[in-house]
PDB file of N, CA and C in Angstrom:
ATOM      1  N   UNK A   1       0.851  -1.156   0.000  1.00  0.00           N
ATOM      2  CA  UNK A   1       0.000   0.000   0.000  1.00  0.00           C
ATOM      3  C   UNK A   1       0.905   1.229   0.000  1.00  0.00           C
ATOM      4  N   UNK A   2       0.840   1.944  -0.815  1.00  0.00           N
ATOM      5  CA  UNK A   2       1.690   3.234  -1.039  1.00  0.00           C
ATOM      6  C   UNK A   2       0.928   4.264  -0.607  1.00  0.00           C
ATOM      7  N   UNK A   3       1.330   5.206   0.546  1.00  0.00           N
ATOM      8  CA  UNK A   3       0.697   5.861   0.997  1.00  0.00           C
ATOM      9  C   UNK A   3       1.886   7.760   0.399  1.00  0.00           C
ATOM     10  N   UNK A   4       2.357   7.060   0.031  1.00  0.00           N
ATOM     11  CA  UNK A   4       3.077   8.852  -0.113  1.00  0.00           C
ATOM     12  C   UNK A   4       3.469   9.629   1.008  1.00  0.00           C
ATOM     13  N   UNK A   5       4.232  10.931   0.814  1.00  0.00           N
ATOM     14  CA  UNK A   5       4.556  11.636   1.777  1.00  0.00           C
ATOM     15  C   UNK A   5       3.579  11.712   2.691  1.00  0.00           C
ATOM     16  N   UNK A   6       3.872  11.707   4.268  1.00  0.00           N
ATOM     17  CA  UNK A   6       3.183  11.745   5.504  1.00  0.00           C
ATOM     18  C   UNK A   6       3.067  12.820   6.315  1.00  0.00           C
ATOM     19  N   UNK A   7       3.734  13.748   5.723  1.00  0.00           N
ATOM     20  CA  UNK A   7       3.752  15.475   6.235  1.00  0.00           C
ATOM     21  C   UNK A   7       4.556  16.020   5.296  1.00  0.00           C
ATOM     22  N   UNK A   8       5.053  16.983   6.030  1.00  0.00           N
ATOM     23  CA  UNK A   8       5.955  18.050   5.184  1.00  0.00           C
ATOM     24  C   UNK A   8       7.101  18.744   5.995  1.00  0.00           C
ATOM     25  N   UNK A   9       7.721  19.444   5.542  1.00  0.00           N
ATOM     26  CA  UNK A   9       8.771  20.479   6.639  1.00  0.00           C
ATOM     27  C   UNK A   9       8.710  21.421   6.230  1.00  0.00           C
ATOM     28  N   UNK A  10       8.469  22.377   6.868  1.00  0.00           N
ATOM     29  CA  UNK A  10       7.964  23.843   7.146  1.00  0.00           C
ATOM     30  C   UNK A  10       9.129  24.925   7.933  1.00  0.00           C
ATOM     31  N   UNK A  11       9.069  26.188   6.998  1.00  0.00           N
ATOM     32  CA  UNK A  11      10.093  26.888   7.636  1.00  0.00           C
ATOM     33  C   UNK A  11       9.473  27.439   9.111  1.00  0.00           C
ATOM     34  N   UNK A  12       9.904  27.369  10.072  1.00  0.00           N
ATOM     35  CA  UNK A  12       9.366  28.568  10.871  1.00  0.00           C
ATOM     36  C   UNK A  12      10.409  29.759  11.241  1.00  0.00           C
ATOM     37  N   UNK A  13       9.635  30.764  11.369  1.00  0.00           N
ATOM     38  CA  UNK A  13      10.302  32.345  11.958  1.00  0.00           C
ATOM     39  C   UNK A  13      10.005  32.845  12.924  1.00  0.00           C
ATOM     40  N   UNK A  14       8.621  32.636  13.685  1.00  0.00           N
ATOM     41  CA  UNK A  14       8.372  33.053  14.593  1.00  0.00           C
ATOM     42  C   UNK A  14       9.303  33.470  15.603  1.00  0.00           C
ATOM     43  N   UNK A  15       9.787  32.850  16.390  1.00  0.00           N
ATOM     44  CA  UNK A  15      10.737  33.159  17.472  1.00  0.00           C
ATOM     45  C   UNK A  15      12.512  33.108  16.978  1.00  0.00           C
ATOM     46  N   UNK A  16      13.013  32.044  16.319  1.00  0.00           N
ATOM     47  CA  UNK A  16      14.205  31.583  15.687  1.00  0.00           C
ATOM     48  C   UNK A  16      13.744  30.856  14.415  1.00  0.00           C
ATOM     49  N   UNK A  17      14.625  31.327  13.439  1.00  0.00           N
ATOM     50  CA  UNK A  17      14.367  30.565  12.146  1.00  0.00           C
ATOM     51  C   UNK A  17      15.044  29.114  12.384  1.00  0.00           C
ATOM     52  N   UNK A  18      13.949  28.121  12.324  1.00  0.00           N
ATOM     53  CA  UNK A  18      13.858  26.536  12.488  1.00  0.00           C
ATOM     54  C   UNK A  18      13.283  25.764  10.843  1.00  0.00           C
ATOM     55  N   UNK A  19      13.469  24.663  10.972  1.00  0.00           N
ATOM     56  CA  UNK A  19      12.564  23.686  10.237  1.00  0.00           C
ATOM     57  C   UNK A  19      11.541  22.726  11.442  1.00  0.00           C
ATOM     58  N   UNK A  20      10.402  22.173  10.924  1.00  0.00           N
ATOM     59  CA  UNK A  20       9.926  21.371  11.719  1.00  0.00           C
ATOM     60  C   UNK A  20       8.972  20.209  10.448  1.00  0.00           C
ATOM     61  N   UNK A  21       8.573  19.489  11.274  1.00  0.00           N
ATOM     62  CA  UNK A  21       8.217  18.695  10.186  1.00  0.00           C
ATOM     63  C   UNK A  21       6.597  18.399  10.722  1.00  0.00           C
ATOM     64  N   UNK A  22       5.562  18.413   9.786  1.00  0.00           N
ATOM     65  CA  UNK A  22       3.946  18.837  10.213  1.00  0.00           C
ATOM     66  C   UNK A  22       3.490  17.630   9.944  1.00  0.00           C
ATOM     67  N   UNK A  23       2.982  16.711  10.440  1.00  0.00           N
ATOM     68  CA  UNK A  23       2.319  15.451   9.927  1.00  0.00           C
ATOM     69  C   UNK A  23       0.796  15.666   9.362  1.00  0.00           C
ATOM     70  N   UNK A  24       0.059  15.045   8.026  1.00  0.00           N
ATOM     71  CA  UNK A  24      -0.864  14.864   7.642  1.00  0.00           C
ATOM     72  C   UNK A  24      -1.515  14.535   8.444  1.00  0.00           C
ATOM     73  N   UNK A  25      -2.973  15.572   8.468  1.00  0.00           N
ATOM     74  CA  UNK A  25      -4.215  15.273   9.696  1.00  0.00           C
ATOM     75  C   UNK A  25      -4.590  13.478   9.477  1.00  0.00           C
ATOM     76  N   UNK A  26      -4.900  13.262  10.830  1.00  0.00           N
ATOM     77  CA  UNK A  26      -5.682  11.806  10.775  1.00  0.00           C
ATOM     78  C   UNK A  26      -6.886  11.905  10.712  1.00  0.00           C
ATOM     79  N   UNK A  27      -7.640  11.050  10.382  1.00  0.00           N
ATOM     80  CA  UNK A  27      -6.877   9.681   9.873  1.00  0.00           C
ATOM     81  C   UNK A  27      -6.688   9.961   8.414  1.00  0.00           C
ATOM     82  N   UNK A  28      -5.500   8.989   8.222  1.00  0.00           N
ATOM     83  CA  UNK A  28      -4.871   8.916   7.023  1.00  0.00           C
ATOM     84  C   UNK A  28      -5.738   8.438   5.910  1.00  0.00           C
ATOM     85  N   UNK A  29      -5.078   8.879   4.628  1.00  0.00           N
ATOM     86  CA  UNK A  29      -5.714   8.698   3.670  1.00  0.00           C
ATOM     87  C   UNK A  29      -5.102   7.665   2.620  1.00  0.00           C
ATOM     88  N   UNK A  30      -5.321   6.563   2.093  1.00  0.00           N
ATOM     89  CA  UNK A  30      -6.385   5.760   2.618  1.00  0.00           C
ATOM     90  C   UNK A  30      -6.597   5.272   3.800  1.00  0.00           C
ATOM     91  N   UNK A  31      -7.550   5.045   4.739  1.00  0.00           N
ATOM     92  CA  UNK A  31      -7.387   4.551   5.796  1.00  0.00           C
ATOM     93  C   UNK A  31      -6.626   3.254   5.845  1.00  0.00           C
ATOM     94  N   UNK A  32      -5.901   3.006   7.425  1.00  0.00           N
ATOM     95  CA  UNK A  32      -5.413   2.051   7.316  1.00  0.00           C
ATOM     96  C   UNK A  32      -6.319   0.721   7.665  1.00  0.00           C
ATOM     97  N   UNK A  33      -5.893  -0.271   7.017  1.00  0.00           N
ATOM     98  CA  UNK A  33      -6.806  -2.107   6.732  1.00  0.00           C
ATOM     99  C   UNK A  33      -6.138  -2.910   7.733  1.00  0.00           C
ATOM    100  N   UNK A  34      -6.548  -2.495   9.458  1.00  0.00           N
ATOM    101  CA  UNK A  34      -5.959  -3.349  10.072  1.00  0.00           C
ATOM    102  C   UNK A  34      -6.699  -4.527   9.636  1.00  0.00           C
ATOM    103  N   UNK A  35      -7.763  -5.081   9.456  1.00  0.00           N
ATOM    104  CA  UNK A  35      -7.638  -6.509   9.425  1.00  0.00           C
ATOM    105  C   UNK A  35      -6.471  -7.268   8.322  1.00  0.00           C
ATOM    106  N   UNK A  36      -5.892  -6.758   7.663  1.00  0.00           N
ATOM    107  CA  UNK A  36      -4.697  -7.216   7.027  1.00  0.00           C
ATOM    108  C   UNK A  36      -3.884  -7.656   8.272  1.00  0.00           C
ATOM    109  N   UNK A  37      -3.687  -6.945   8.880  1.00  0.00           N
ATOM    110  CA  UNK A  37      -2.370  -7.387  10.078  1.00  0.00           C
ATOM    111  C   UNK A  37      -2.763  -8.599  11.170  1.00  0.00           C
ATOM    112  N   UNK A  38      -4.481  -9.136  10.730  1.00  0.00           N
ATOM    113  CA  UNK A  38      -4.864  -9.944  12.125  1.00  0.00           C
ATOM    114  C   UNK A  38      -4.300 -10.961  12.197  1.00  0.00           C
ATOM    115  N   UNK A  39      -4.149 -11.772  11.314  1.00  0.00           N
ATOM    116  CA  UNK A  39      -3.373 -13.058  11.047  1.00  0.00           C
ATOM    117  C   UNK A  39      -2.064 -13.068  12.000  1.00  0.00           C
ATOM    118  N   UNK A  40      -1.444 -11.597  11.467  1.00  0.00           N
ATOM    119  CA  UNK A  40       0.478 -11.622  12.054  1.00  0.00           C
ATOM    120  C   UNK A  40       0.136 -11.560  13.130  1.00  0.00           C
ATOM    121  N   UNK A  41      -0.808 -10.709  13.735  1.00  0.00           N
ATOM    122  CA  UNK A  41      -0.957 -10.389  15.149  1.00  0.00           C
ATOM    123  C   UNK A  41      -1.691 -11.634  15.939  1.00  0.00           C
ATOM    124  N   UNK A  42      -2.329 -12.337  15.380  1.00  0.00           N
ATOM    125  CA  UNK A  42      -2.062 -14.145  15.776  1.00  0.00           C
ATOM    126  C   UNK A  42      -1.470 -14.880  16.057  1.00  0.00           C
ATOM    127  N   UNK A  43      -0.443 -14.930  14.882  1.00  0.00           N
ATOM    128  CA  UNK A  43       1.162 -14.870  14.960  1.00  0.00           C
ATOM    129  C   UNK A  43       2.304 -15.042  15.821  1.00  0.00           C
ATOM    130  N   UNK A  44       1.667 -13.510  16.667  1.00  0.00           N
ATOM    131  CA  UNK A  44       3.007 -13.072  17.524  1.00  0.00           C
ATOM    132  C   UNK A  44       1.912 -13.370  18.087  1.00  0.00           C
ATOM    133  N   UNK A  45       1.166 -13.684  18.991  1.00  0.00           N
ATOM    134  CA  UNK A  45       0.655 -13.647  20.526  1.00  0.00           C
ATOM    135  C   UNK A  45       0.685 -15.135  20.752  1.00  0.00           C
ATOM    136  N   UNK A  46       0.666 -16.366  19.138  1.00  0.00           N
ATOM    137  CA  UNK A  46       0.996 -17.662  19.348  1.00  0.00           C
ATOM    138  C   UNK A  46       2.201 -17.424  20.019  1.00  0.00           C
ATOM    139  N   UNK A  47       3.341 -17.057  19.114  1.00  0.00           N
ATOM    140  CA  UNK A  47       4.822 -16.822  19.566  1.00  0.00           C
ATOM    141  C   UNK A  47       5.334 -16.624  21.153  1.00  0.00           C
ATOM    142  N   UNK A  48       4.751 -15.922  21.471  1.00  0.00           N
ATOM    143  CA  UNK A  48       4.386 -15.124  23.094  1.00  0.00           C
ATOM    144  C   UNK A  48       4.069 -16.119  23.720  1.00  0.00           C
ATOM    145  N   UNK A  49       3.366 -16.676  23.340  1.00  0.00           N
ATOM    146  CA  UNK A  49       2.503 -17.949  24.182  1.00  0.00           C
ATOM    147  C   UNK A  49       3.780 -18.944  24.218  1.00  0.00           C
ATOM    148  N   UNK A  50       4.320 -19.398  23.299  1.00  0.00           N
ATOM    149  CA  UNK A  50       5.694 -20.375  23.540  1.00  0.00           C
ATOM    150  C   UNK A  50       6.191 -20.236  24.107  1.00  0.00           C
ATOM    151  N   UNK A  51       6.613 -18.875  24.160  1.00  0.00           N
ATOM    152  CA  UNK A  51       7.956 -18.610  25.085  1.00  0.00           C
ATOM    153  C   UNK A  51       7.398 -18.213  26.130  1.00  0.00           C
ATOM    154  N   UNK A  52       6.323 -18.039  26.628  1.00  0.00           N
ATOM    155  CA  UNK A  52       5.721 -17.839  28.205  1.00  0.00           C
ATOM    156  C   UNK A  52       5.820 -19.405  28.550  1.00  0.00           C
ATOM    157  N   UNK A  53       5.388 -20.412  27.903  1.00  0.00           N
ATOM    158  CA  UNK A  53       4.993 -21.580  28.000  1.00  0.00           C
ATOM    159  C   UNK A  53       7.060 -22.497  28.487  1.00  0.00           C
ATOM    160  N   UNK A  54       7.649 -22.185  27.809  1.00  0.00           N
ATOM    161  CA  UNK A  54       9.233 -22.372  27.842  1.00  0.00           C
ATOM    162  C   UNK A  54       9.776 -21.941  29.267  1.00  0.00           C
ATOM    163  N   UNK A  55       9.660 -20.432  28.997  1.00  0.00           N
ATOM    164  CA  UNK A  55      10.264 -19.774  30.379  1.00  0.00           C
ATOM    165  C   UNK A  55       9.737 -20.796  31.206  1.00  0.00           C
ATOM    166  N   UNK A  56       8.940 -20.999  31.878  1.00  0.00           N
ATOM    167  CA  UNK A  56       8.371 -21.610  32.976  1.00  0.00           C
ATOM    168  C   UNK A  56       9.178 -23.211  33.220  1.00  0.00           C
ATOM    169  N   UNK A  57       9.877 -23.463  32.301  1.00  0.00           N
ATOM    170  CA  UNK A  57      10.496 -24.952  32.560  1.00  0.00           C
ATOM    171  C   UNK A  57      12.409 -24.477  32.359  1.00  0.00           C
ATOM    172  N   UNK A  58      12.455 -23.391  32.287  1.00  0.00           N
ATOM    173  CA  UNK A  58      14.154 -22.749  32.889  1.00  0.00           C
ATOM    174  C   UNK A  58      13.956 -22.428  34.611  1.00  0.00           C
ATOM    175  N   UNK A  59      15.408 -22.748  34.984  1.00  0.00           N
ATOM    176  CA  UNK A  59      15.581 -22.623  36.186  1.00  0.00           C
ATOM    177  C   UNK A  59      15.804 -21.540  36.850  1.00  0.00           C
ATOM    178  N   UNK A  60      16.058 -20.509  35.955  1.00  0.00           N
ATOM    179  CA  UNK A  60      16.630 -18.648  36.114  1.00  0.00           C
ATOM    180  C   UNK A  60      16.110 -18.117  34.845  1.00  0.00           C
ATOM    181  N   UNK A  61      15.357 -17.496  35.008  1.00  0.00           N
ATOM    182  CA  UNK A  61      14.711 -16.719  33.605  1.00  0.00           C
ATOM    183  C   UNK A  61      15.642 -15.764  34.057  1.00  0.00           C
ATOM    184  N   UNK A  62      16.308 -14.944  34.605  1.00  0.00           N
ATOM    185  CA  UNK A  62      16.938 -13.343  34.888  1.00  0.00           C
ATOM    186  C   UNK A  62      18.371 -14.071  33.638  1.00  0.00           C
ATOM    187  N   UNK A  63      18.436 -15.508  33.915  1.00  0.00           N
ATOM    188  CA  UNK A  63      20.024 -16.223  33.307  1.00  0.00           C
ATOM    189  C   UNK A  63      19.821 -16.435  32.255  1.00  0.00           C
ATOM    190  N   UNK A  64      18.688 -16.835  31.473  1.00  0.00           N
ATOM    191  CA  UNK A  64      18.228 -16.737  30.161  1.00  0.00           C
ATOM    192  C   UNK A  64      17.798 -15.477  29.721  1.00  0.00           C
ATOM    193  N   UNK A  65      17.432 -14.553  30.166  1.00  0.00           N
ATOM    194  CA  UNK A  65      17.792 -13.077  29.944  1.00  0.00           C
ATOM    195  C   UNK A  65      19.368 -12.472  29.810  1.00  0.00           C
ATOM    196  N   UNK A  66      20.007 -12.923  30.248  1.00  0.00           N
ATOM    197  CA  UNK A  66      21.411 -12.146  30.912  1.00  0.00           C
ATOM    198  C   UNK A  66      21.985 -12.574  29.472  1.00  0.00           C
ATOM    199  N   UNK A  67      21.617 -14.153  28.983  1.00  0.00           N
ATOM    200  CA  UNK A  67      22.930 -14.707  27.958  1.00  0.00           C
ATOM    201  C   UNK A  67      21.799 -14.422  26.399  1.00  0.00           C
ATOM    202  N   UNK A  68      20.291 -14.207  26.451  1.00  0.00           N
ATOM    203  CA  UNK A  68      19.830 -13.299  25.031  1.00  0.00           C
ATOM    204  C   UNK A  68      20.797 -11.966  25.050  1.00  0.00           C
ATOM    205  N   UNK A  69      20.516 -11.277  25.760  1.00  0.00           N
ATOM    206  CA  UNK A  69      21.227 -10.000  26.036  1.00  0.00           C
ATOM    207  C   UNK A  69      22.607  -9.721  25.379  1.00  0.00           C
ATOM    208  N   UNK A  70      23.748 -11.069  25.902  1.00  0.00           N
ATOM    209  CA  UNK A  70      24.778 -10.540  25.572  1.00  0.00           C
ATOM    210  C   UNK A  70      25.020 -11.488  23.832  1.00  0.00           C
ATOM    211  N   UNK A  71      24.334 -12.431  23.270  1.00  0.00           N
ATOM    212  CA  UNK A  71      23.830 -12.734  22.240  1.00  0.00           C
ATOM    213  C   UNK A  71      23.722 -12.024  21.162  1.00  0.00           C
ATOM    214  N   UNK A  72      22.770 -10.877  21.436  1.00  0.00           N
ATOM    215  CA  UNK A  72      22.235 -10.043  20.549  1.00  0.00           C
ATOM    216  C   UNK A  72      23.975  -9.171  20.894  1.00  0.00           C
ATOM    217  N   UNK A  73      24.376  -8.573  21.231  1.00  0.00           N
ATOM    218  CA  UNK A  73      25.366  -7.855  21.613  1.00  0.00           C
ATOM    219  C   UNK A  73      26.576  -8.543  20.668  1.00  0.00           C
ATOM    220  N   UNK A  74      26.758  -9.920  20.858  1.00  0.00           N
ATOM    221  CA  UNK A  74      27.834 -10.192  19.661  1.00  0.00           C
ATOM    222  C   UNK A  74      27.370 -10.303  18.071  1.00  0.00           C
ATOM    223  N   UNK A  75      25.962 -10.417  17.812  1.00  0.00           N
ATOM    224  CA  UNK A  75      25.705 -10.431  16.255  1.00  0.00           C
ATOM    225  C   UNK A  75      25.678  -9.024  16.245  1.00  0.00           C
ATOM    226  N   UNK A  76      25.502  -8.312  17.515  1.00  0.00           N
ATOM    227  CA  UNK A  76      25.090  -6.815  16.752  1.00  0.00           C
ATOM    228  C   UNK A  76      27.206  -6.056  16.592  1.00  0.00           C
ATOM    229  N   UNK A  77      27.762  -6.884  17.048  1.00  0.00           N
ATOM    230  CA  UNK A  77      29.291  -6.056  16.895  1.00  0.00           C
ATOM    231  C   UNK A  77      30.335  -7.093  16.077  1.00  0.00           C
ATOM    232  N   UNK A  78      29.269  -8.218  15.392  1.00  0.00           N
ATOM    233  CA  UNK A  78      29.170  -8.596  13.760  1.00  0.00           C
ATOM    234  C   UNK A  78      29.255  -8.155  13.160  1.00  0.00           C
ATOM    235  N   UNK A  79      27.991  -7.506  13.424  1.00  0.00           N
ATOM    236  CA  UNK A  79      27.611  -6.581  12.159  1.00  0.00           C
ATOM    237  C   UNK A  79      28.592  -5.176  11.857  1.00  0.00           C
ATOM    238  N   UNK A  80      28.992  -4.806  13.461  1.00  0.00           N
ATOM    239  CA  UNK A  80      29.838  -3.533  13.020  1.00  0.00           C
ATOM    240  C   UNK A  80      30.676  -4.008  12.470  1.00  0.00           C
ATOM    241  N   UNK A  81      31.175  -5.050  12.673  1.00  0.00           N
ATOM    242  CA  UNK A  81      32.170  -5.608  11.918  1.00  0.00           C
ATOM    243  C   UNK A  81      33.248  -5.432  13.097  1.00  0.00           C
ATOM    244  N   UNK A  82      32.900  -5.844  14.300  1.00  0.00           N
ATOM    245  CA  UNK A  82      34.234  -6.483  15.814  1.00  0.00           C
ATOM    246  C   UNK A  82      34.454  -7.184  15.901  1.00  0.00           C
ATOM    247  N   UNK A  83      35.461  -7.824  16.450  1.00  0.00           N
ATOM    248  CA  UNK A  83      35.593  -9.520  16.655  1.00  0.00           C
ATOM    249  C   UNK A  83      35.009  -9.766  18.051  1.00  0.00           C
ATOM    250  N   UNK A  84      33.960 -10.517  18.614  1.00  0.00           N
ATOM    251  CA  UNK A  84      33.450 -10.921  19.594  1.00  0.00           C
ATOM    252  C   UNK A  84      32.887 -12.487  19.087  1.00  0.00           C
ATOM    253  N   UNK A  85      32.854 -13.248  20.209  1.00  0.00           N
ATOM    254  CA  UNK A  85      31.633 -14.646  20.703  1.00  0.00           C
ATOM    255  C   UNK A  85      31.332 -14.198  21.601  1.00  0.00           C
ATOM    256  N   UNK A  86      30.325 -14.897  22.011  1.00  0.00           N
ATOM    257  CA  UNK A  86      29.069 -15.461  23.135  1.00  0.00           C
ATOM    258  C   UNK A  86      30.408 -15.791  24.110  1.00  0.00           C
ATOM    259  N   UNK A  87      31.222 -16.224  24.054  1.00  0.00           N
ATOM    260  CA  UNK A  87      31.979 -16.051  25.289  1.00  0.00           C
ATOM    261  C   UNK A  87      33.009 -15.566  25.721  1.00  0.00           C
ATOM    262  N   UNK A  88      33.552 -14.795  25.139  1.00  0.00           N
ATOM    263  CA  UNK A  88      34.203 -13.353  25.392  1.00  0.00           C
ATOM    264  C   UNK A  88      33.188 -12.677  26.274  1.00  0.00           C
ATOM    265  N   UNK A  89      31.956 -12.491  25.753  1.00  0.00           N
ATOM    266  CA  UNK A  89      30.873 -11.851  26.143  1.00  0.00           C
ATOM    267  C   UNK A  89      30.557 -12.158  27.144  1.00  0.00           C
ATOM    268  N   UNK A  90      30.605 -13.334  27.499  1.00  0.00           N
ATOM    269  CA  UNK A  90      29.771 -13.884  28.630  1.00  0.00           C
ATOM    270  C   UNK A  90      30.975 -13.733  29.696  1.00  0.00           C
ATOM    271  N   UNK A  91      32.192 -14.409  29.374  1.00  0.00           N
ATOM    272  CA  UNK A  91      33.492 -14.283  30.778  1.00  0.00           C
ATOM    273  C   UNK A  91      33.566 -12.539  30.560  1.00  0.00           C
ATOM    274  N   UNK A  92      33.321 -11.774  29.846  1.00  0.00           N
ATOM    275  CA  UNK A  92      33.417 -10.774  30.205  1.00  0.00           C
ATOM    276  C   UNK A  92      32.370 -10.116  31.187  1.00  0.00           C
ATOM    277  N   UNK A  93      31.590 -10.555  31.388  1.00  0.00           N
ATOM    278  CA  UNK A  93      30.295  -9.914  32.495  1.00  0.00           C
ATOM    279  C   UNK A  93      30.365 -10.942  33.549  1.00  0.00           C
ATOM    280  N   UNK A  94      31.207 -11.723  33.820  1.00  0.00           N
ATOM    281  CA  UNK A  94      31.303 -12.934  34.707  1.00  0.00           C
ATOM    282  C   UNK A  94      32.402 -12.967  35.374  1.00  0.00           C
ATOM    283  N   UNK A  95      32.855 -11.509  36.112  1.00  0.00           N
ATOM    284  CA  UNK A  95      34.402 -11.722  36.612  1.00  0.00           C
ATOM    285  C   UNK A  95      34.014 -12.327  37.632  1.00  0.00           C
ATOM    286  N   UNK A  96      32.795 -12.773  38.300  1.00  0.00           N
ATOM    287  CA  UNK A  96      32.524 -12.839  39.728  1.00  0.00           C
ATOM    288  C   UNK A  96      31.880 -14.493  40.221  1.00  0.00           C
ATOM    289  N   UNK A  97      32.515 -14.947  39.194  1.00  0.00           N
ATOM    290  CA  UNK A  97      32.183 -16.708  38.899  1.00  0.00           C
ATOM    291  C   UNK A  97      31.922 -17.412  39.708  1.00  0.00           C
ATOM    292  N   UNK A  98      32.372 -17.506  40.348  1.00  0.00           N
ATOM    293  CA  UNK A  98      33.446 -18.032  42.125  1.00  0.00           C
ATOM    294  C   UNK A  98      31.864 -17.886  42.405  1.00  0.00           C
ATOM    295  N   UNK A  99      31.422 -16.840  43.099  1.00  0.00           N
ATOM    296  CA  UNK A  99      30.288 -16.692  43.778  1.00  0.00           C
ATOM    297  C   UNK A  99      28.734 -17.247  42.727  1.00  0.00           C
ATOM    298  N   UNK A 100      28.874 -17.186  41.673  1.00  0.00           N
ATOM    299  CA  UNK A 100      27.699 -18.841  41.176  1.00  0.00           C
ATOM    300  C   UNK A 100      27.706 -19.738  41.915  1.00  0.00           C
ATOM    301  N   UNK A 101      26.138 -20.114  41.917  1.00  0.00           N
ATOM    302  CA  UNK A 101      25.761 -21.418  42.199  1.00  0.00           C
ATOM    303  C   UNK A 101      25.745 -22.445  41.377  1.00  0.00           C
ATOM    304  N   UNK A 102      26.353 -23.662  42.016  1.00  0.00           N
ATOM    305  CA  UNK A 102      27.227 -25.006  41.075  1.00  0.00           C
ATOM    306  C   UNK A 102      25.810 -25.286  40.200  1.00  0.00           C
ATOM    307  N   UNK A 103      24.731 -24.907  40.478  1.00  0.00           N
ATOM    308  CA  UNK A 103      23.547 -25.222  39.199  1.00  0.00           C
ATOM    309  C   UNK A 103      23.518 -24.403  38.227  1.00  0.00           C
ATOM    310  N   UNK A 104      23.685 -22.766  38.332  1.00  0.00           N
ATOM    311  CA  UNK A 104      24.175 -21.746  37.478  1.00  0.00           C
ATOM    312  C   UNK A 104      25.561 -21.671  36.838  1.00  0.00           C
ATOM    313  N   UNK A 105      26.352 -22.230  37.371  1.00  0.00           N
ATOM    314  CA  UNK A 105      27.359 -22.427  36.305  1.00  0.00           C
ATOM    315  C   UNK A 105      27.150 -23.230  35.534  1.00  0.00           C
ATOM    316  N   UNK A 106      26.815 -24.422  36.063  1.00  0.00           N
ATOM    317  CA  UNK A 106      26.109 -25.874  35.347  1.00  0.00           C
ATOM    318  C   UNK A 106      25.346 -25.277  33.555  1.00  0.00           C
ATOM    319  N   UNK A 107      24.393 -24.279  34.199  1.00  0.00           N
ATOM    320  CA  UNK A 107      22.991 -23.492  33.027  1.00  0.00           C
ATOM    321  C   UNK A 107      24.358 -22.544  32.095  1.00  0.00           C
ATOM    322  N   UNK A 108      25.415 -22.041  32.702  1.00  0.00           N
ATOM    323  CA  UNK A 108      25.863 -21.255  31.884  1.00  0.00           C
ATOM    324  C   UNK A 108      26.863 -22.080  31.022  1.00  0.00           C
ATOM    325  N   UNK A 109      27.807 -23.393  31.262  1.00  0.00           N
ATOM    326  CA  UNK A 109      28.254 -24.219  30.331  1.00  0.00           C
ATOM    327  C   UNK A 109      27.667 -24.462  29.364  1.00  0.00           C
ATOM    328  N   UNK A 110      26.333 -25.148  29.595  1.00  0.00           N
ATOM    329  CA  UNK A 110      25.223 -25.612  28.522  1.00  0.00           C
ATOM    330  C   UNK A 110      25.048 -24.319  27.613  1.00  0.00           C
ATOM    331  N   UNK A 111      24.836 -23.543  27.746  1.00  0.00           N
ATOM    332  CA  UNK A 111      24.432 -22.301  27.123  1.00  0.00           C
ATOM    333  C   UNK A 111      25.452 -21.936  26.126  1.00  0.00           C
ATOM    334  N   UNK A 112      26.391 -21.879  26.601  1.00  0.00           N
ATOM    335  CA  UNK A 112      27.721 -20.544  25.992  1.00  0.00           C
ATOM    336  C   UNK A 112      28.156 -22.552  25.106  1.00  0.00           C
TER     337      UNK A 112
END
């Protein structure tokens, strides 16, 4: 659906000469066809439902948080083009090892 420019930018003078940018009154023209999106939005709340359904059979959701986290952190300094792994990443936020519990280190072997 091609909707075209969505505002404009406008000089202003009033107080200091600025630009600002004015958005087209709503609702938009053509209106938008959410029922197009109901399906995806099915979709993702199935999706949601898995991983609510998952979490609940990990032993530390904060530990399956901690190692998405630093995950996304090495594809994203991939992409800059850094040299990192998942465990650089991970012994790097882990100077404090020693004090894990022998089941959390256990979850973080498996993982990394």
């Amino acid at each position: 659906m091609k909707r075209g420019l969505q505002g404009k930018w406008v000089k202003r003078t009033e107080v200091e000469a600025h630009q600002a940018f004015v958005p087209n009154a709503l609702p938009p023209l053509p209106p938008l066809d959410l029922a197009a999106f109901a399906a995806l939005t099915e979709r993702a709340n199935r999706a949601l439902g898995r991983l609510d359904g998952v979490s609940t059979m990990l032993p530390d959701t904060r530990l399956f948080l901690y190692f998405y986290v630093r995950r996304e952190a090495v594809l994203s300094s991939q992409i800059e083009g850094t040299q990192s792994s998942t465990g650089t990443g991970v012994s790097a936020g882990c100077s404090s090892r020693s004090s894990w519990s022998p089941r959390r280190r256990s979850v973080s072997r498996s993982c990394i």
